[in-house]
N, C-alpha and C. Protein backbone atom coordinates (compact mmCIF):
# COMPACT_ATOMS: atom_id res chain seq x y z
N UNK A 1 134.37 113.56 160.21
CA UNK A 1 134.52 113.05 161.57
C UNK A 1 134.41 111.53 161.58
N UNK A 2 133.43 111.29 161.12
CA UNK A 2 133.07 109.53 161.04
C UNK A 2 134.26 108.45 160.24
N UNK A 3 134.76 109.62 159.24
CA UNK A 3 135.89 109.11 158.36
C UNK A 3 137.20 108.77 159.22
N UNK A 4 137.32 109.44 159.84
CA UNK A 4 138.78 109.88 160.85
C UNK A 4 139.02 108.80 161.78
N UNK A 5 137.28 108.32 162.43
CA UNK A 5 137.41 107.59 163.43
C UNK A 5 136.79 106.01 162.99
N UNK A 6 137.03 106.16 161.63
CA UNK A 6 136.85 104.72 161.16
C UNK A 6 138.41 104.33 160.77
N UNK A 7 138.93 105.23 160.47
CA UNK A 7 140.42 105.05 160.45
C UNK A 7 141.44 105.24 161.20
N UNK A 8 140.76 105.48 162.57
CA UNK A 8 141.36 104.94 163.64
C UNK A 8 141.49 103.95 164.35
N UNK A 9 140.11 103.96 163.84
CA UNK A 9 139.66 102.42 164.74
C UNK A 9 140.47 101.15 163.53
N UNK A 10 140.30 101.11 162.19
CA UNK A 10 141.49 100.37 161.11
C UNK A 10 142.57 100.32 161.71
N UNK A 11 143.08 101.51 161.85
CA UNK A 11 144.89 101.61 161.85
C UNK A 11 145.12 100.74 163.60
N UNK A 12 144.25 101.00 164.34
CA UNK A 12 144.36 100.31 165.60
C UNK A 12 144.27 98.75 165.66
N UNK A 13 143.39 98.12 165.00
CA UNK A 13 143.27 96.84 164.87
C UNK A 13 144.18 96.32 163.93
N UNK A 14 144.75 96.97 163.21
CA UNK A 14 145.76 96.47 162.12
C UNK A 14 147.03 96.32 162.83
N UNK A 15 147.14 97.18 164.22
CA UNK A 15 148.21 97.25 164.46
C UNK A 15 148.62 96.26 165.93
N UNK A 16 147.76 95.63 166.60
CA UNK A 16 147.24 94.92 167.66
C UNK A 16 148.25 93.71 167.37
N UNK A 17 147.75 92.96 166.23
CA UNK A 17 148.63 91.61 166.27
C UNK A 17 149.80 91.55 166.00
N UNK A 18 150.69 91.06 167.11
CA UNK A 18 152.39 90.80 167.39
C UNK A 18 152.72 89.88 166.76
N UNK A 19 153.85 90.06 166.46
CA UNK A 19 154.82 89.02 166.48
C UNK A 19 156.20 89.06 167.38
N UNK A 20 157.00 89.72 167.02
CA UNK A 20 158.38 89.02 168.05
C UNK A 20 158.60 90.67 168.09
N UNK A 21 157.71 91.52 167.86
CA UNK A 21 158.40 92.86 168.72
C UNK A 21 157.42 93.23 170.07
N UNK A 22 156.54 92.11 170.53
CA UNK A 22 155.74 91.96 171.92
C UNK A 22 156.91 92.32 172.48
N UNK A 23 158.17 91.29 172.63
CA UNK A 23 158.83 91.83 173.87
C UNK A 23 159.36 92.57 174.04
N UNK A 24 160.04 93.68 173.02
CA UNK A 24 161.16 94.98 173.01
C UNK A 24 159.67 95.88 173.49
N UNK A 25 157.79 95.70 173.24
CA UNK A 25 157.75 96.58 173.57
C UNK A 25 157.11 96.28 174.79
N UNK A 26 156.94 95.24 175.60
CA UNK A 26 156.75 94.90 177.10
C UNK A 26 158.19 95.24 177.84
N UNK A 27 159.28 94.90 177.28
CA UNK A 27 160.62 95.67 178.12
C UNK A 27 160.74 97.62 178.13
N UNK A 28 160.13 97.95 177.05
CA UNK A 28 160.09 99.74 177.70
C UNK A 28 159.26 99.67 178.28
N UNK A 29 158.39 98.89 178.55
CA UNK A 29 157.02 99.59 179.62
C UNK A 29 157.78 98.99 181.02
N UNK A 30 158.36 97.89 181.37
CA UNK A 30 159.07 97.54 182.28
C UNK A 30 160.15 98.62 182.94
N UNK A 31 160.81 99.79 182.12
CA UNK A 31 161.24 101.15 182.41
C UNK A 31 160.81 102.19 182.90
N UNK A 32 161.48 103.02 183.58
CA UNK A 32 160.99 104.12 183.78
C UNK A 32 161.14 104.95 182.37
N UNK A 33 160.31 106.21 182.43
CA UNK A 33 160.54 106.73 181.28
C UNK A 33 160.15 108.49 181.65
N UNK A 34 160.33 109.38 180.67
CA UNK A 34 160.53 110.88 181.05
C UNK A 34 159.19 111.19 180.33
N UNK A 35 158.63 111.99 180.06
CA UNK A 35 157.47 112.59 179.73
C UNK A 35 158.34 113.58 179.32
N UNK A 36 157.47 114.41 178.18
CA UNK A 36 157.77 115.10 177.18
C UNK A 36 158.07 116.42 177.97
N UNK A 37 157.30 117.15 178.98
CA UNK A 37 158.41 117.92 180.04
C UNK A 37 159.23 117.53 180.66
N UNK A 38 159.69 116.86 180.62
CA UNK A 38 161.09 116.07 181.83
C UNK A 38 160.62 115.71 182.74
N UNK A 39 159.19 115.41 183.03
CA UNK A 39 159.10 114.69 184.62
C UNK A 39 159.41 113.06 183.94
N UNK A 40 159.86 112.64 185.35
CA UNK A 40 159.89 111.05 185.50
C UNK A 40 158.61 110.03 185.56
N UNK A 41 158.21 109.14 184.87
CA UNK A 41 157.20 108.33 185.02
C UNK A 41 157.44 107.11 185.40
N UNK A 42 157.03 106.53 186.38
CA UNK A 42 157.57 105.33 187.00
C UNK A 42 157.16 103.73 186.09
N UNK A 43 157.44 102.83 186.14
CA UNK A 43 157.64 101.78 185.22
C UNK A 43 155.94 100.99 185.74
N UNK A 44 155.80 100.23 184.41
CA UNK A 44 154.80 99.61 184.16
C UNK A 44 154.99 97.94 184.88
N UNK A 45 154.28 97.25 185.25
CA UNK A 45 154.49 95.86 185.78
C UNK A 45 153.71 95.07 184.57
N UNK A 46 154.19 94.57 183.33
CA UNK A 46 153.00 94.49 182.19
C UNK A 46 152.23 93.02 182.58
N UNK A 47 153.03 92.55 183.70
CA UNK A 47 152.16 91.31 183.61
C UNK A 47 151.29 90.98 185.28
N UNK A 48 151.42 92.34 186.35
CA UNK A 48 150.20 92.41 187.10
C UNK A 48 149.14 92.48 186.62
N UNK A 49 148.48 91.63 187.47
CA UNK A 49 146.68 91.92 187.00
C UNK A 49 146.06 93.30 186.87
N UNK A 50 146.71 94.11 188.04
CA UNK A 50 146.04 95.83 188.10
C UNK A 50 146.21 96.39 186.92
N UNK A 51 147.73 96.52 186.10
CA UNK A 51 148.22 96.84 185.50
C UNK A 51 147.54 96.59 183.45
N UNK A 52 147.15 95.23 184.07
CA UNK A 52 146.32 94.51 182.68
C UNK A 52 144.52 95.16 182.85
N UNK A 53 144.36 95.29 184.31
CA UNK A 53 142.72 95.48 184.08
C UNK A 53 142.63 97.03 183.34
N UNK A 54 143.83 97.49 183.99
CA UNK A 54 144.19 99.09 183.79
C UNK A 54 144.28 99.36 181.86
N UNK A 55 144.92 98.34 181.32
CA UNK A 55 145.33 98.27 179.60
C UNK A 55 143.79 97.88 178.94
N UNK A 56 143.29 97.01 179.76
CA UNK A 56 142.17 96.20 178.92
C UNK A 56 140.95 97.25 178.95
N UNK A 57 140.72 98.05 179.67
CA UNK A 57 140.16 99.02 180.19
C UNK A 57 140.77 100.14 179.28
N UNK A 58 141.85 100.63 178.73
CA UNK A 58 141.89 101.66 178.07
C UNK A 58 141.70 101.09 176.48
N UNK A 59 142.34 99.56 176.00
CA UNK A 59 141.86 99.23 175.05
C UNK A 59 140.67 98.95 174.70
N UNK A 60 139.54 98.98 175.62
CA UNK A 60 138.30 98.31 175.09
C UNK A 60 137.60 99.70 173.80
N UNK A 61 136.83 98.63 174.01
CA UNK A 61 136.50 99.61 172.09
C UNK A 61 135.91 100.66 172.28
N UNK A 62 134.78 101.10 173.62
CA UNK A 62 134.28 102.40 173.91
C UNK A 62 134.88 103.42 173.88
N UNK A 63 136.09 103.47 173.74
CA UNK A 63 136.84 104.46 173.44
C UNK A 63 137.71 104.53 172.19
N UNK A 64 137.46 104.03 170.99
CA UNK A 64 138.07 104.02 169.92
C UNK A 64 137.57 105.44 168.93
N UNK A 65 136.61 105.76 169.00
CA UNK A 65 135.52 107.07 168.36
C UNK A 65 135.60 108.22 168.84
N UNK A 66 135.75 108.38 170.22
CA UNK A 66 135.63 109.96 170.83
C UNK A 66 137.00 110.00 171.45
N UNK A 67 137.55 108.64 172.01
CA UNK A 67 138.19 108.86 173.22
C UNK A 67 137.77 108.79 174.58
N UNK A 68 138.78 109.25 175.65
CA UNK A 68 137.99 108.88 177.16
C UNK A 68 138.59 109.86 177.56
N UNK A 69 137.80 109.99 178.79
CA UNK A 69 137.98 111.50 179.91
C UNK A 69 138.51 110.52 181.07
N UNK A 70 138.79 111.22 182.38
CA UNK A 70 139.26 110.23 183.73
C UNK A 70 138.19 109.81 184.05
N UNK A 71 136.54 110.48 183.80
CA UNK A 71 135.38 109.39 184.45
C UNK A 71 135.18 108.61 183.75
N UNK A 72 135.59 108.73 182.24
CA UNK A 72 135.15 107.74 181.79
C UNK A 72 136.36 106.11 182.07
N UNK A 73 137.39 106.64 182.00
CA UNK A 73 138.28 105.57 182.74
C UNK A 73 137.77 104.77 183.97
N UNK A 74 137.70 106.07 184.63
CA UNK A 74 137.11 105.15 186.23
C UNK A 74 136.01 104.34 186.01
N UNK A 75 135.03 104.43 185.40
CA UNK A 75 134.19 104.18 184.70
C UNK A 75 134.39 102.34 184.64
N UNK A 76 134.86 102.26 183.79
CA UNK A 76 136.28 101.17 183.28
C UNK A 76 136.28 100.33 184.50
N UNK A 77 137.20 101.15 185.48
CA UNK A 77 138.01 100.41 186.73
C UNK A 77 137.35 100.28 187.90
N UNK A 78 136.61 101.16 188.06
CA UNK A 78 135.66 101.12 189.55
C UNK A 78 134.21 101.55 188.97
N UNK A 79 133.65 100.02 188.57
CA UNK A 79 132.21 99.66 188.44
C UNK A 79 131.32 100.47 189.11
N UNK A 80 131.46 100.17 190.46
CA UNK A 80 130.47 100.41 191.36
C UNK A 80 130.75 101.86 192.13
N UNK A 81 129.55 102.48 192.62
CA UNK A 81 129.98 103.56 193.13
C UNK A 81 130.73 104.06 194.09
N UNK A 82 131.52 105.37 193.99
CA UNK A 82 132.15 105.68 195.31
C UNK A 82 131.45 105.44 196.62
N UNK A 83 131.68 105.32 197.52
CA UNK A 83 130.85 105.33 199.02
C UNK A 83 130.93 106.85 199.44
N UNK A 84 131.74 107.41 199.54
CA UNK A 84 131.59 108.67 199.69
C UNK A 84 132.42 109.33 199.29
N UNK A 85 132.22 111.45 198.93
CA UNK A 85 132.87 112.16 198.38
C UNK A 85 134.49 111.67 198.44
N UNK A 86 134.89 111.22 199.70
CA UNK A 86 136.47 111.31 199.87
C UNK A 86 136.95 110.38 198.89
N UNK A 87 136.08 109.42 198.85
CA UNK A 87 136.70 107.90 197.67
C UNK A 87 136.48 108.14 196.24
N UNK A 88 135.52 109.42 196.23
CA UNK A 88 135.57 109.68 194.49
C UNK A 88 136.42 110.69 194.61
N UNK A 89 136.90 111.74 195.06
CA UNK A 89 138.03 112.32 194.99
C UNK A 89 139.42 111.22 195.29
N UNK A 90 139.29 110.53 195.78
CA UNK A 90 140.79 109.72 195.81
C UNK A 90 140.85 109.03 194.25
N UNK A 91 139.95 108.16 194.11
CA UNK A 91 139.48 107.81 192.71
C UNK A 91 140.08 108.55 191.26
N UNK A 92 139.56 109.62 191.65
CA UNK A 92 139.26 110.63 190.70
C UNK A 92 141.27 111.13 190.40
N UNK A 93 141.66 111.45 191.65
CA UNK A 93 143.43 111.50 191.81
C UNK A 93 144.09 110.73 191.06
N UNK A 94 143.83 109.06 191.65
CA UNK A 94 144.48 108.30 191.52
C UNK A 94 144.25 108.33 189.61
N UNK A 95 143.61 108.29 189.19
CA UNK A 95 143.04 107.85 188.02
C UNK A 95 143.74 108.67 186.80
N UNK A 96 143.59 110.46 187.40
CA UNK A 96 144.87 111.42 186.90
C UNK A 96 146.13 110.97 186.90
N UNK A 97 147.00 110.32 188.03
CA UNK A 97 148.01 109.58 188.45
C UNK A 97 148.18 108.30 186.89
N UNK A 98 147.38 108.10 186.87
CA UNK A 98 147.22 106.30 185.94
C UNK A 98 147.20 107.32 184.65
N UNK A 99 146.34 107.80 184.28
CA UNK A 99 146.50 108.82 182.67
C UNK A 99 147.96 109.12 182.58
N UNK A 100 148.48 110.25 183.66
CA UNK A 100 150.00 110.73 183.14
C UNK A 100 151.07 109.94 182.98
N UNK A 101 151.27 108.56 183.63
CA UNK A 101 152.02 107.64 183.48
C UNK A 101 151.91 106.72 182.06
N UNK A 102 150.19 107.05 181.54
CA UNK A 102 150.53 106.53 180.33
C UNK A 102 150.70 107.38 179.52
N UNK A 103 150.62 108.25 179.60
CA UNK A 103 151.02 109.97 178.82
C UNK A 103 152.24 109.49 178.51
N UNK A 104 152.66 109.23 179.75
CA UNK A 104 154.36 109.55 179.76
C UNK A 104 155.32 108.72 179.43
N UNK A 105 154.71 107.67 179.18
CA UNK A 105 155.05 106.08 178.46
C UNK A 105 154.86 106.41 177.19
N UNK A 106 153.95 107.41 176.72
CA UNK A 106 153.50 107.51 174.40
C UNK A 106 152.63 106.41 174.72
N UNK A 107 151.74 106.17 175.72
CA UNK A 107 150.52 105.06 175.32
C UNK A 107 148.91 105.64 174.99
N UNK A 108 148.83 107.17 175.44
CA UNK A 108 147.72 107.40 174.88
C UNK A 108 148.37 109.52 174.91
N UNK A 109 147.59 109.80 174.16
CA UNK A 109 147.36 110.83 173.78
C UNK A 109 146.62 112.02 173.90
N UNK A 110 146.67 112.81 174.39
CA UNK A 110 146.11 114.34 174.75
C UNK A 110 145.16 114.95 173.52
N UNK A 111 144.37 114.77 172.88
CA UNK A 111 143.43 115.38 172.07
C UNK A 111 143.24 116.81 172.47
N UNK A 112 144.27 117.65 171.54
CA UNK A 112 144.03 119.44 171.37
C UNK A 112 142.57 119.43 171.43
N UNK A 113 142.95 120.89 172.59
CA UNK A 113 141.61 121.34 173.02
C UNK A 113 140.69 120.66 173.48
N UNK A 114 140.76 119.64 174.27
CA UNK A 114 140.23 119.10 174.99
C UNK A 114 140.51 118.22 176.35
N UNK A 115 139.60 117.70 176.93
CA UNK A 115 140.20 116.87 178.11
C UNK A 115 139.86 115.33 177.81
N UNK A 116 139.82 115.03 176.50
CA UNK A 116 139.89 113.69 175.96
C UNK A 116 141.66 113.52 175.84
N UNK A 117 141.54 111.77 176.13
CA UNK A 117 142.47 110.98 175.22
C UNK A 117 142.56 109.90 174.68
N UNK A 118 143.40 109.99 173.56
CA UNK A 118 143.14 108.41 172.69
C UNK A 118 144.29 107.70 172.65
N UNK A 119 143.82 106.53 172.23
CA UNK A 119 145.23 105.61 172.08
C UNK A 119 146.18 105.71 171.41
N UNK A 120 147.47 105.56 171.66
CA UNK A 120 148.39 105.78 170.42
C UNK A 120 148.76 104.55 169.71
N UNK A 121 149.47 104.26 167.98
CA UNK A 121 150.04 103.00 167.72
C UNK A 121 150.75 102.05 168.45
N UNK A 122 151.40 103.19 169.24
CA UNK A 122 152.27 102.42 170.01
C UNK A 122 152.33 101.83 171.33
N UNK A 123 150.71 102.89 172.03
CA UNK A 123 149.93 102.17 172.84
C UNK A 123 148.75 100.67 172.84
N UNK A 124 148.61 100.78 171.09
CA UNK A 124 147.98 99.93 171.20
C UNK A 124 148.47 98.27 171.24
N UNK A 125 150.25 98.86 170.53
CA UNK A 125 151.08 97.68 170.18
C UNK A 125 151.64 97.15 171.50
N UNK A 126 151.52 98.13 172.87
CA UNK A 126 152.38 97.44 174.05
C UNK A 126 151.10 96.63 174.49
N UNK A 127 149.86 97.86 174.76
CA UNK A 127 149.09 97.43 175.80
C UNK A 127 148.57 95.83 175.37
N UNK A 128 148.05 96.41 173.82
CA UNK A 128 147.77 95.05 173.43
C UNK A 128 148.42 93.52 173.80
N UNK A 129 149.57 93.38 173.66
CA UNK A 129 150.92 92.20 173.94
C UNK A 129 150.21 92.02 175.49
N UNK A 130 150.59 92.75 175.83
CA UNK A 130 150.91 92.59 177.92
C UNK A 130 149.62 92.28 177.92
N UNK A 131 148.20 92.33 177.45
CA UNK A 131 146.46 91.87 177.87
C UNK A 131 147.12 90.34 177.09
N UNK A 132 147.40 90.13 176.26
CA UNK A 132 147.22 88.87 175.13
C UNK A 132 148.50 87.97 175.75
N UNK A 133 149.41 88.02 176.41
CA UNK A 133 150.39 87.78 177.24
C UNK A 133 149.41 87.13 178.50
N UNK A 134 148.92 88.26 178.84
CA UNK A 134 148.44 87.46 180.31
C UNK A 134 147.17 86.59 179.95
N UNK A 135 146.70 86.91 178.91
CA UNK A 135 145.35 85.82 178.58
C UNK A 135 145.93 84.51 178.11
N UNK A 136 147.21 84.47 177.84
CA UNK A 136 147.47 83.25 176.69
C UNK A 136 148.20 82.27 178.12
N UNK A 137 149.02 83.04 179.08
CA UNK A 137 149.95 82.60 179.33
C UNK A 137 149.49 82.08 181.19
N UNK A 138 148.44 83.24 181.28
CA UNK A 138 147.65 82.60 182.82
C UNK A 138 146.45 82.48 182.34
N UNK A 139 145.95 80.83 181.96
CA UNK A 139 144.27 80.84 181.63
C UNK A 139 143.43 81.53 183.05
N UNK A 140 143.80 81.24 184.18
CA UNK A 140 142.98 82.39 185.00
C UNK A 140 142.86 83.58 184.91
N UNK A 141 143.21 84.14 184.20
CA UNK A 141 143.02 85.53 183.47
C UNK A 141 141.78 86.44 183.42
N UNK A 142 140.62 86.00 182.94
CA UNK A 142 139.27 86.60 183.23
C UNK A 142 139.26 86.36 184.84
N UNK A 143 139.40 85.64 185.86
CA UNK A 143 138.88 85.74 187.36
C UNK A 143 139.53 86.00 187.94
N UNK A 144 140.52 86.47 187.32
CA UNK A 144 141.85 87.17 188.52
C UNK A 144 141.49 88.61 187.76
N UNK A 145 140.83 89.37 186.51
CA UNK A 145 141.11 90.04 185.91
C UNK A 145 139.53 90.67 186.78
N UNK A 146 138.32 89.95 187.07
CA UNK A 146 137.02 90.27 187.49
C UNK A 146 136.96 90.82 189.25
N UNK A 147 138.09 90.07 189.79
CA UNK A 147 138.91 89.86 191.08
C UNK A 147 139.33 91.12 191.27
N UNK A 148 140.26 91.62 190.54
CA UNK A 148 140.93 92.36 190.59
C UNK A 148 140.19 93.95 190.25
N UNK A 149 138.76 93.92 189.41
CA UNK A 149 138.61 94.97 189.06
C UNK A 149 137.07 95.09 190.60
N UNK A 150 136.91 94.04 190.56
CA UNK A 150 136.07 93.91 192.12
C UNK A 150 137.27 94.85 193.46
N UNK A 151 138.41 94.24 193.73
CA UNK A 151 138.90 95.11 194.83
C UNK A 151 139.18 96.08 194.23
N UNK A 152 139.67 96.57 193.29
CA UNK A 152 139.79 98.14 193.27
C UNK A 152 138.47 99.19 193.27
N UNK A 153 137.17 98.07 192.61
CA UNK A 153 136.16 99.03 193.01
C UNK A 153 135.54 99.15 194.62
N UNK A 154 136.22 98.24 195.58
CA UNK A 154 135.84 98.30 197.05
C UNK A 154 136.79 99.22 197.91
């Protein structure tokens, strides 16, 4: 087990730093795309802030070993607590909503027999670009990124 997820966590960081295929893979996330049953998944904005708190949040490292569940995502995105049942069930929706779209993009992965998922190579090669894109290219980046994860948790 420990072996598996030391060589995940390798093959992930090995695979993080771009060079000139950042943009072929920030232009498929800019697409719509089909999910492996034929539903439609609607397109990624790789260089909104929501969209980056949403990547930086599935790349951070707490999830390189087990993987993440949707609380543990929300977790991630909305710091602070629901105010009431209706906002952690909307939460909780929306958050299912945000998983299948990256399902459905090949950015993270369904772990058999379970309700974990992990990152894929090829999640780590987009998401990665589009976080390192918006850090390089808007130095306001951390306070639009703290901003941003503040209103979605209100």
């Amino acid at each position: 087990m420990a072996h598996a997820a030391n060589g995940r966590l390798l093959e992930t960081l090995a695979r993080v730093p771009l060079t000139g295929e950042a943009v072929a893979e920030l232009d498929t996330l800019c697409q719509p795309a089909t999910a492996g049953t034929g539903a439609r998944v609607g397109a990624f904005n790789p260089v909104a802030i929501a969209t980056v708190a949403l990547f930086a949040a599935v790349l951070s490292g707490d999830f390189t070993i087990n993987g993440f569940r949707n609380r543990d995502l929300q977790g991630k995105l909305h710091p602070a607590a629901a105010a009431d049942a209706a906002e952690a069930k909307r939460r909780t929706h929306r958050t299912s909503r945000l998983i299948g779209k990256l399902r459905g993009h090949g950015l993270i992965t369904k772990v058999k027999n379970s309700r974990l998922y992990r990152l894929t190579p090829r999640g780590a090669k987009a998401m990665g670009s589009a976080v390192r894109f918006r850090k390089a290219d808007f130095p306001s980046y951390h306070r639009d990124l703290e901003a941003a994860i503040a209103q979605l948790a209100a």
